[in-house]
PDB file of N, CA and C in Angstrom:
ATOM      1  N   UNK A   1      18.915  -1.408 -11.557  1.00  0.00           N
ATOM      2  CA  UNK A   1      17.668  -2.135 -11.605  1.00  0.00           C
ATOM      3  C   UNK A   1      16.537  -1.232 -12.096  1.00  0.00           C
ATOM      4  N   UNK A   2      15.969   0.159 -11.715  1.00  0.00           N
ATOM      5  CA  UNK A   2      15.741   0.921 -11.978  1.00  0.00           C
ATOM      6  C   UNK A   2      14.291   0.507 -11.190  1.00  0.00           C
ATOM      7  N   UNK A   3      13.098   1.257 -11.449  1.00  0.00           N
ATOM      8  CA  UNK A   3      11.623   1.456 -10.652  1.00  0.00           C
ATOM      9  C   UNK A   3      10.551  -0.101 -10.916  1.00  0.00           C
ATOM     10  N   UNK A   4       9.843  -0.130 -10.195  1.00  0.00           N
ATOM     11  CA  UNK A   4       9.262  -1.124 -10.455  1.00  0.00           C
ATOM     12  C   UNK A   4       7.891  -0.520 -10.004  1.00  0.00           C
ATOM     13  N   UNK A   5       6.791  -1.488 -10.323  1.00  0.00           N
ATOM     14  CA  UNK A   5       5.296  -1.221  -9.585  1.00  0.00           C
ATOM     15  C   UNK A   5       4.827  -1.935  -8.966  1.00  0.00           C
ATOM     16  N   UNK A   6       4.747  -2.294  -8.176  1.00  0.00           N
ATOM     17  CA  UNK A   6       4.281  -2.633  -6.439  1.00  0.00           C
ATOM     18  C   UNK A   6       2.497  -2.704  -6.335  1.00  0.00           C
ATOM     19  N   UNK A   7       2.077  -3.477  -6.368  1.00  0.00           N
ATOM     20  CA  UNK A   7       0.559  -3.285  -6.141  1.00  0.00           C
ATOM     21  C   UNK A   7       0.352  -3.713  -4.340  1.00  0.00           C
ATOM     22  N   UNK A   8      -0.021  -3.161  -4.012  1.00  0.00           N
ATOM     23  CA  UNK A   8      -0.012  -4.073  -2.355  1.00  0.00           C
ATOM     24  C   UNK A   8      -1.494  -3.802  -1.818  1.00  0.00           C
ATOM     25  N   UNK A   9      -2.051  -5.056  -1.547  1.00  0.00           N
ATOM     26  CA  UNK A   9      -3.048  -4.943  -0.425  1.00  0.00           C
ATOM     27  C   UNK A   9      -2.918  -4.840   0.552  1.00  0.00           C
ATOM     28  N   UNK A  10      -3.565  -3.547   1.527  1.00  0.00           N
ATOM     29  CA  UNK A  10      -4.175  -3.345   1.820  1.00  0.00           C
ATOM     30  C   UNK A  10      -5.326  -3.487   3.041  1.00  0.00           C
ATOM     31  N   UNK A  11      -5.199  -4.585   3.944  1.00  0.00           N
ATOM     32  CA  UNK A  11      -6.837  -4.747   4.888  1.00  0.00           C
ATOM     33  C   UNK A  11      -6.777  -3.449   6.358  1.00  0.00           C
ATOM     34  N   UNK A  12      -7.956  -3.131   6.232  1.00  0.00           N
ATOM     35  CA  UNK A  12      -7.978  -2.622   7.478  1.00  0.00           C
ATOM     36  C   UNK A  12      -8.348  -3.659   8.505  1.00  0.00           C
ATOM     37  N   UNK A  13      -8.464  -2.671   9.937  1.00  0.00           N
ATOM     38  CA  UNK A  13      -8.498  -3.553  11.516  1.00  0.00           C
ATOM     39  C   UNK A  13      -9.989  -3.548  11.507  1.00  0.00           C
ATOM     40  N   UNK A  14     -11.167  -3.182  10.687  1.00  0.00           N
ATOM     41  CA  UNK A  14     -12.546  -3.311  11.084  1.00  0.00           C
ATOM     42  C   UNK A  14     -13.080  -2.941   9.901  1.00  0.00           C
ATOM     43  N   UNK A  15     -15.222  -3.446   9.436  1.00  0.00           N
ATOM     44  CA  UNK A  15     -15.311  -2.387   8.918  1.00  0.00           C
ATOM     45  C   UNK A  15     -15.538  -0.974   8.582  1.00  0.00           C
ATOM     46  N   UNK A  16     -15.738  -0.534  10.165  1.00  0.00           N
ATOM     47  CA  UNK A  16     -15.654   1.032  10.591  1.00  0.00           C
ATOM     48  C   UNK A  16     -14.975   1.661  10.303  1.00  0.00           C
ATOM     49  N   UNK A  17     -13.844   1.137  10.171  1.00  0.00           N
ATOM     50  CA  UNK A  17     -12.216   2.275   9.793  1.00  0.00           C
ATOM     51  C   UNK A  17     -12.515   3.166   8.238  1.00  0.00           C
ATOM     52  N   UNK A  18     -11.965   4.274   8.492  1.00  0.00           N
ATOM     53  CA  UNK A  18     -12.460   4.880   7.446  1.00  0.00           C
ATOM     54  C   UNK A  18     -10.809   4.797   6.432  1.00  0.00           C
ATOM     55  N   UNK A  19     -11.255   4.394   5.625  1.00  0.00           N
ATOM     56  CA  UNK A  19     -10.322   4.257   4.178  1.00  0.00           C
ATOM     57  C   UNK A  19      -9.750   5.527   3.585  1.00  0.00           C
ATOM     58  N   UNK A  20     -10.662   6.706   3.916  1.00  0.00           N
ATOM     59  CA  UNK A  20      -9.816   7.759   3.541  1.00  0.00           C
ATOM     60  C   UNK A  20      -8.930   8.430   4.205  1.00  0.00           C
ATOM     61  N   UNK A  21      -8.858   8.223   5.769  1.00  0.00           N
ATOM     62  CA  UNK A  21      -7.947   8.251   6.312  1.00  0.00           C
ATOM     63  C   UNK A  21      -6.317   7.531   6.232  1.00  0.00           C
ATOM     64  N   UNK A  22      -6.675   6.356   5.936  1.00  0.00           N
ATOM     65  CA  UNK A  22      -5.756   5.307   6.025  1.00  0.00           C
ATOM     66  C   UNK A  22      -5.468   5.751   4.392  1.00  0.00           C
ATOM     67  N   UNK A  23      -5.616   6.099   3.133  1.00  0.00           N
ATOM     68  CA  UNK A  23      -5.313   5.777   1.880  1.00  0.00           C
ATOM     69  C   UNK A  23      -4.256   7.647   1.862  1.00  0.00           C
ATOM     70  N   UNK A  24      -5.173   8.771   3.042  1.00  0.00           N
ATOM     71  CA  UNK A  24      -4.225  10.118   2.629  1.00  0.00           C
ATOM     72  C   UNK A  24      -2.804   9.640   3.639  1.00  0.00           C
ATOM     73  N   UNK A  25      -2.725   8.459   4.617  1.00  0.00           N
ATOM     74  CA  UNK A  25      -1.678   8.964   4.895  1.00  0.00           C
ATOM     75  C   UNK A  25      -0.961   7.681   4.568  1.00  0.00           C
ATOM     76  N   UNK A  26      -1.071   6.976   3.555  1.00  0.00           N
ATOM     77  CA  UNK A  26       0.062   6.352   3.003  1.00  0.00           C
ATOM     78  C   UNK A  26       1.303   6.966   2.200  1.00  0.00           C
ATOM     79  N   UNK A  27       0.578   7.750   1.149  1.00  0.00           N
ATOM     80  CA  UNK A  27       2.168   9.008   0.520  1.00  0.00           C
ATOM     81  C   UNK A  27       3.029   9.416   2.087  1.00  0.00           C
ATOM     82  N   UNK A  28       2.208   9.463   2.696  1.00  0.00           N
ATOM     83  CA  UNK A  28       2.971  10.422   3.892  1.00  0.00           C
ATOM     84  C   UNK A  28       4.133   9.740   5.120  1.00  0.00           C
ATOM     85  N   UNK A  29       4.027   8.159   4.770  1.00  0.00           N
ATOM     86  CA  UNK A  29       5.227   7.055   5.325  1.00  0.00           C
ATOM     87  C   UNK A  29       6.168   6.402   4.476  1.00  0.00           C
ATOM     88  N   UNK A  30       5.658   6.756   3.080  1.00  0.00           N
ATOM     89  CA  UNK A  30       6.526   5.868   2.306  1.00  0.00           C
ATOM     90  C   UNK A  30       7.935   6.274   2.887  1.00  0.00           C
ATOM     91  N   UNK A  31       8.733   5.894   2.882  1.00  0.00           N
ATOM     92  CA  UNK A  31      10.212   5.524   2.680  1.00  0.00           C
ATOM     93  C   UNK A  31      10.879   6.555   1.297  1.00  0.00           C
ATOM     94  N   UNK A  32      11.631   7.595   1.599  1.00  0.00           N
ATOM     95  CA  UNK A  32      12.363   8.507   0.483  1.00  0.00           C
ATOM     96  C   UNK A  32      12.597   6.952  -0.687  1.00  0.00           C
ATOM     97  N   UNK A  33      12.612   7.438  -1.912  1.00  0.00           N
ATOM     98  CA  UNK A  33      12.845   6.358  -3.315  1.00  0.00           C
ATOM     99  C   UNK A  33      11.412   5.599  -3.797  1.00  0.00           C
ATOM    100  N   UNK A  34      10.703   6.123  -3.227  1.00  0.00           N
ATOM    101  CA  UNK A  34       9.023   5.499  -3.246  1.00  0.00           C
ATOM    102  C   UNK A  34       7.721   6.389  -3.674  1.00  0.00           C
ATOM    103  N   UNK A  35       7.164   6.162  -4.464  1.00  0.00           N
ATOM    104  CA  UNK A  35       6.159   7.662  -4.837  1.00  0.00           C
ATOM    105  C   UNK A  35       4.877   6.678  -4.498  1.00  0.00           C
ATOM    106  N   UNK A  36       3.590   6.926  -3.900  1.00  0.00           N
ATOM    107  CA  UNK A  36       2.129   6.254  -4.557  1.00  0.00           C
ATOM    108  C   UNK A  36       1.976   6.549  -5.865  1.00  0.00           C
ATOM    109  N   UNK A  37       1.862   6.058  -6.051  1.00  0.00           N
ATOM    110  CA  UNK A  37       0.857   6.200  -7.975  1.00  0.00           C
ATOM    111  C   UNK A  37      -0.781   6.144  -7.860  1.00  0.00           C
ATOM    112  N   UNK A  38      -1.232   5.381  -6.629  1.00  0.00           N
ATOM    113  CA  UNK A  38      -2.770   5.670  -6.913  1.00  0.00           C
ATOM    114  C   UNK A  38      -3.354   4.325  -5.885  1.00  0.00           C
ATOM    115  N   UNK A  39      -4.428   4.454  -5.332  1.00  0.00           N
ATOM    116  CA  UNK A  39      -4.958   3.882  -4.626  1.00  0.00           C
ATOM    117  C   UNK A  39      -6.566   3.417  -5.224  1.00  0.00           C
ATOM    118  N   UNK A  40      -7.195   2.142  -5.236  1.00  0.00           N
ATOM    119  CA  UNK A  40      -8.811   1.890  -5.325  1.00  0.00           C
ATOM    120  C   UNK A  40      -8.726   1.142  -4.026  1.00  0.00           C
ATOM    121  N   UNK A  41     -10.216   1.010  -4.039  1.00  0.00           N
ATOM    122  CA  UNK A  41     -10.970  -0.135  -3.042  1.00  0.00           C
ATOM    123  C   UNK A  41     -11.558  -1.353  -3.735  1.00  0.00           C
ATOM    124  N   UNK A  42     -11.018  -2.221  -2.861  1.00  0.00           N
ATOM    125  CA  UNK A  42     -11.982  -3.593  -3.278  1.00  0.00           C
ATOM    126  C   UNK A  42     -12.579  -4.192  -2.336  1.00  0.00           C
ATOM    127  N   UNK A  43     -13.860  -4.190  -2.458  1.00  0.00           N
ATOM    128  CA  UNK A  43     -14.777  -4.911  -1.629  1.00  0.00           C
ATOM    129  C   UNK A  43     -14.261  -6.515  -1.448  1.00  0.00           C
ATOM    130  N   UNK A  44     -14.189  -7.095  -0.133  1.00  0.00           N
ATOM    131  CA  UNK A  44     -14.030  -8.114   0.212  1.00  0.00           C
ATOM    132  C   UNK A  44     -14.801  -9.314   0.534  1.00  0.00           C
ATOM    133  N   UNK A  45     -15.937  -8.496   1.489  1.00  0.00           N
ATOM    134  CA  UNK A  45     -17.317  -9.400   1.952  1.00  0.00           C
ATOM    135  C   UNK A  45     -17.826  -8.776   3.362  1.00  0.00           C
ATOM    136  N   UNK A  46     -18.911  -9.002   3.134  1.00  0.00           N
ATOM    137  CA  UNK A  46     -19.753  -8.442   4.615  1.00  0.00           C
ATOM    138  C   UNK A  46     -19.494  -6.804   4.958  1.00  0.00           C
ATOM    139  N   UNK A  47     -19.419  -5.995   3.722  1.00  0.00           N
ATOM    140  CA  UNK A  47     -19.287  -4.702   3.718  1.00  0.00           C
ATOM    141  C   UNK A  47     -17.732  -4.060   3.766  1.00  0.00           C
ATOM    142  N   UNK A  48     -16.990  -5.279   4.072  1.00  0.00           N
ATOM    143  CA  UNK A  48     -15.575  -5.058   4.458  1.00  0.00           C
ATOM    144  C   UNK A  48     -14.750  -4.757   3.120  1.00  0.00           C
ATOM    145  N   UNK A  49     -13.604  -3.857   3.048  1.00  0.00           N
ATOM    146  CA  UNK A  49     -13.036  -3.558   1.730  1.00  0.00           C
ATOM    147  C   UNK A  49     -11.640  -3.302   2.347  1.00  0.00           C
ATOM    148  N   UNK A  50     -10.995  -3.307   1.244  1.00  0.00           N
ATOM    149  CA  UNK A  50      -9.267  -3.558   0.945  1.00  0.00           C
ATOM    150  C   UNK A  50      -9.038  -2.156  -0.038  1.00  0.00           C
ATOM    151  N   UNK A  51      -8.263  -1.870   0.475  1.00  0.00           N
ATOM    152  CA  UNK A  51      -7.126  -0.947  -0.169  1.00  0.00           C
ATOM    153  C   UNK A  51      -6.020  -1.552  -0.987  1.00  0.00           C
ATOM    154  N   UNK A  52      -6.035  -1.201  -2.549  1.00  0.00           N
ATOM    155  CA  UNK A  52      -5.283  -1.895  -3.276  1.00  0.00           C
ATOM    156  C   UNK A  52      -4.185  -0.230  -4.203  1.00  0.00           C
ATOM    157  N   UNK A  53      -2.934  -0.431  -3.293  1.00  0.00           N
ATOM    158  CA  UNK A  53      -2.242   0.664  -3.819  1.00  0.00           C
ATOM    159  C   UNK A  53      -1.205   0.345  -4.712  1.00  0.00           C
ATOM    160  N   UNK A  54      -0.752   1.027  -5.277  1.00  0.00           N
ATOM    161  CA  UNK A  54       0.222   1.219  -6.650  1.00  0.00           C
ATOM    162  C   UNK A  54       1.150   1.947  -6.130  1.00  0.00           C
ATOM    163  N   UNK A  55       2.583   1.116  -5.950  1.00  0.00           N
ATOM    164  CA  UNK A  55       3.873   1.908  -5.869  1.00  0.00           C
ATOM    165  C   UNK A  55       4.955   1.914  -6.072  1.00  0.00           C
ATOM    166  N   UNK A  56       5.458   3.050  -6.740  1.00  0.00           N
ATOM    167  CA  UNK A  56       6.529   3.099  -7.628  1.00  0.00           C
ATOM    168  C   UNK A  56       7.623   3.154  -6.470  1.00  0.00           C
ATOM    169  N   UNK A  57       8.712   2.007  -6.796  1.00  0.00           N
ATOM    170  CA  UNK A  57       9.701   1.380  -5.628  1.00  0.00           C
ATOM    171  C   UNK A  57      10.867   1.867  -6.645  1.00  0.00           C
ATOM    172  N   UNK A  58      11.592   2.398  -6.110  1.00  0.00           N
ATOM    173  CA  UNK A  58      13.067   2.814  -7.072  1.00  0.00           C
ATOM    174  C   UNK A  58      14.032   1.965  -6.329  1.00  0.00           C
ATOM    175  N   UNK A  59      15.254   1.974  -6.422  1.00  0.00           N
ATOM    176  CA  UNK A  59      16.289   0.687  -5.996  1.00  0.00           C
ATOM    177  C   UNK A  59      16.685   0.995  -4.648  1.00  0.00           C
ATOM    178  N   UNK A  60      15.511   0.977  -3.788  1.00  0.00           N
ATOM    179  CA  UNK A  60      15.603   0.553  -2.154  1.00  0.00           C
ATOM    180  C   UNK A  60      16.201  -0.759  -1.929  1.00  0.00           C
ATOM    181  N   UNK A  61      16.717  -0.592  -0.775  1.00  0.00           N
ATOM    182  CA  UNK A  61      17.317  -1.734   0.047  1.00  0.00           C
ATOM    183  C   UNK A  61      16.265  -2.370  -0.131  1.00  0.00           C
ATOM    184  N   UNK A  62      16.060  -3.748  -0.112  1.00  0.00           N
ATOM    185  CA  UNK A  62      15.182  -4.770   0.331  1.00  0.00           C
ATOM    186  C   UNK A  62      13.514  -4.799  -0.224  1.00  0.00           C
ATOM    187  N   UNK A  63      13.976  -4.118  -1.669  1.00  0.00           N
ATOM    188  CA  UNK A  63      12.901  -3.977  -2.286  1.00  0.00           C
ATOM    189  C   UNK A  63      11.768  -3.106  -1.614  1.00  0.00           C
ATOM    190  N   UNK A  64      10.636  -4.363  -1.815  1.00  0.00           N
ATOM    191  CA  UNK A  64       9.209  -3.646  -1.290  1.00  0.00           C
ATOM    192  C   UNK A  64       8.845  -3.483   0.288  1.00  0.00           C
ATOM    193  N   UNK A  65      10.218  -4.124   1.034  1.00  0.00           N
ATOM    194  CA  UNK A  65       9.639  -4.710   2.261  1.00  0.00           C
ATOM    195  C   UNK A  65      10.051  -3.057   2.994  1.00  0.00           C
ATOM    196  N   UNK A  66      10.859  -2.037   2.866  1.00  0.00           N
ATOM    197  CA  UNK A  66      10.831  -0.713   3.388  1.00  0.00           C
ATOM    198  C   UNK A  66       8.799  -0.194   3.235  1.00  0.00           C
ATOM    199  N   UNK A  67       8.780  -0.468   2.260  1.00  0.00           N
ATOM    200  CA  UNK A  67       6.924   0.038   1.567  1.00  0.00           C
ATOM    201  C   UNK A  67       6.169  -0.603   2.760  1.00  0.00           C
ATOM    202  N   UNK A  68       6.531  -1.687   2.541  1.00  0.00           N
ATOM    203  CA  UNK A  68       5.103  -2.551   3.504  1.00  0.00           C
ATOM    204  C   UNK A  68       5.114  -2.127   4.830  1.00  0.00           C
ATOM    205  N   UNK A  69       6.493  -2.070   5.300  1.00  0.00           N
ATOM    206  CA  UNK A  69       6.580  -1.742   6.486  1.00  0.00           C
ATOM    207  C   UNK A  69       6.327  -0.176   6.901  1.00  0.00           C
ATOM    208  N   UNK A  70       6.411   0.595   6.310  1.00  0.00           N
ATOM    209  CA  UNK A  70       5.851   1.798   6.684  1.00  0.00           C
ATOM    210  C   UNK A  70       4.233   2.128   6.452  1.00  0.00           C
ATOM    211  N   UNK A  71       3.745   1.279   5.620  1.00  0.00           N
ATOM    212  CA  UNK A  71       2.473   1.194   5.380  1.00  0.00           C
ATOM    213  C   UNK A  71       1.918   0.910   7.064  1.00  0.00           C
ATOM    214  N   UNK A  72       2.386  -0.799   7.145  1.00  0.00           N
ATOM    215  CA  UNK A  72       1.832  -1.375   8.296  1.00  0.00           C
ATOM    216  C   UNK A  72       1.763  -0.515   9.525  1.00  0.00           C
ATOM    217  N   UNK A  73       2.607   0.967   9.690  1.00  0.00           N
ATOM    218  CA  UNK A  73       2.862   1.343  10.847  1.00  0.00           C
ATOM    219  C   UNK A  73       1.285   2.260  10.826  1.00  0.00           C
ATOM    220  N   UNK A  74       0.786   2.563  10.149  1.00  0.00           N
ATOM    221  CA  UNK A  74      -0.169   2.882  10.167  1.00  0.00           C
ATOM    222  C   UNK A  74      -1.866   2.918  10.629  1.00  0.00           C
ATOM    223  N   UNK A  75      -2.343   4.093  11.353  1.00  0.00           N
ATOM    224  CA  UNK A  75      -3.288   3.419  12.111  1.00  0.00           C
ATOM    225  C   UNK A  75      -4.828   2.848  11.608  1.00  0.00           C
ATOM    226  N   UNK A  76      -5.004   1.697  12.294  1.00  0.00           N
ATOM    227  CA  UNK A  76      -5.941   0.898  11.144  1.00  0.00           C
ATOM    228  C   UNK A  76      -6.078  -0.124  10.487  1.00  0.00           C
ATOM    229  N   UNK A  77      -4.350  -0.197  10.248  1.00  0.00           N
ATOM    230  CA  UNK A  77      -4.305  -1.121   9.244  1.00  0.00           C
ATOM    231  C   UNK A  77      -3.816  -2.424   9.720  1.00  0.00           C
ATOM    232  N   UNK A  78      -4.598  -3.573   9.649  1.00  0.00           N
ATOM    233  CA  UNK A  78      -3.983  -5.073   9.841  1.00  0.00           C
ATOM    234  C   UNK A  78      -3.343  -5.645  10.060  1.00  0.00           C
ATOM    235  N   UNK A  79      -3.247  -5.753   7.838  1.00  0.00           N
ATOM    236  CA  UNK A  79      -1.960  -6.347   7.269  1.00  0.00           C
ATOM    237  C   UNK A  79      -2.121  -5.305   5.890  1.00  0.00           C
ATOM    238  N   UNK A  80      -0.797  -6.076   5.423  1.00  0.00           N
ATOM    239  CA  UNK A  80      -0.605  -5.429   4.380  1.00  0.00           C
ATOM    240  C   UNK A  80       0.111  -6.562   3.090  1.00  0.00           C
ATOM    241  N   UNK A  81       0.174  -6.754   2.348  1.00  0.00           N
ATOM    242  CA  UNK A  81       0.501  -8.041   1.259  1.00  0.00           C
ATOM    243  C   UNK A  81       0.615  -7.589  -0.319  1.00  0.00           C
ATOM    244  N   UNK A  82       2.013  -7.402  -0.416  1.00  0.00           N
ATOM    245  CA  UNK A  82       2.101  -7.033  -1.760  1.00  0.00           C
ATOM    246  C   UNK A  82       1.578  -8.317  -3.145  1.00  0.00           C
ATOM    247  N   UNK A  83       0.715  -8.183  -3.592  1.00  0.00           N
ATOM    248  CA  UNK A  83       0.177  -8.657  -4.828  1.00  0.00           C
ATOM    249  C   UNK A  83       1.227  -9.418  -6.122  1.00  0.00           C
ATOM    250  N   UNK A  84       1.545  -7.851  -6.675  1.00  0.00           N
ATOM    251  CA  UNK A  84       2.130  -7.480  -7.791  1.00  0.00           C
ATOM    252  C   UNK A  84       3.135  -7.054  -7.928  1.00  0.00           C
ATOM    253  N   UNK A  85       4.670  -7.725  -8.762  1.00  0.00           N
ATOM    254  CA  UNK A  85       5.279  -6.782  -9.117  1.00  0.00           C
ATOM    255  C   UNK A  85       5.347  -6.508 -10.132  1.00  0.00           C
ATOM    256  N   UNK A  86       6.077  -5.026 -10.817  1.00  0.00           N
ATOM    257  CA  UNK A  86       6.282  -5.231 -12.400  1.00  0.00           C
ATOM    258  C   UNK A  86       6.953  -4.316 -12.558  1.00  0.00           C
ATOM    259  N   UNK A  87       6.874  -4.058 -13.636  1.00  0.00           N
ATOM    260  CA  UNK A  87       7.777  -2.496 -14.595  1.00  0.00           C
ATOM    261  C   UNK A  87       6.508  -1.526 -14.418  1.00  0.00           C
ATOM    262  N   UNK A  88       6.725  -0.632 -14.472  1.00  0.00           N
ATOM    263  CA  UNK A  88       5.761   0.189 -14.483  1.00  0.00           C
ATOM    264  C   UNK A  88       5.230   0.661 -15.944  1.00  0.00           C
ATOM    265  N   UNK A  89       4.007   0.919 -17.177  1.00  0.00           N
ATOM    266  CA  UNK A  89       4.260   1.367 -17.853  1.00  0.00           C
ATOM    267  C   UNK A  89       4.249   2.743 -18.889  1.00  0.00           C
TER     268      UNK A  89
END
């Protein structure tokens, strides 16, 4: 099957939570076969913003759902909702 790109949002639990916390330790749960490629913010409303990350998924079990789920274990964070998939290019 080979790599794909993964866009996934992202919400934090408030808008206090600080985003740079939550965005350095996403590389640091992925799942071995998974790299980040890159993280922005998108403003949502009422000051509140989303984390919209990019990730390169190589032929894991069960696709993206190893990603999300190590994301979600994370402190801070909500939810999490993959967007996008694609080829990477």
């Amino acid at each position: 099957m080979g790599d794909v790109a993964a866009t996934i949002k992202i919400m934090p639990d408030g808008v206090e939570r600080n985003l740079e916390e939550i965005k350095e330790k996403i590389a640091g749960v992925l799942p071995e076969g998974s790299e980040l490629f890159g993280t922005v913010e998108e403003p949502i409303a009422f000051g509140l913003k989303a984390i919209k990350a990019t990730v390169l998924v190589g032929d894991l079990e069960g696709g993206t759902e190893p990603v999300e789920e190590a994301i979600a274990t994370i402190e801070g964070v909500e939810s999490v909702q993959v967007e996008e998939v694609g080829r990477p290019v």
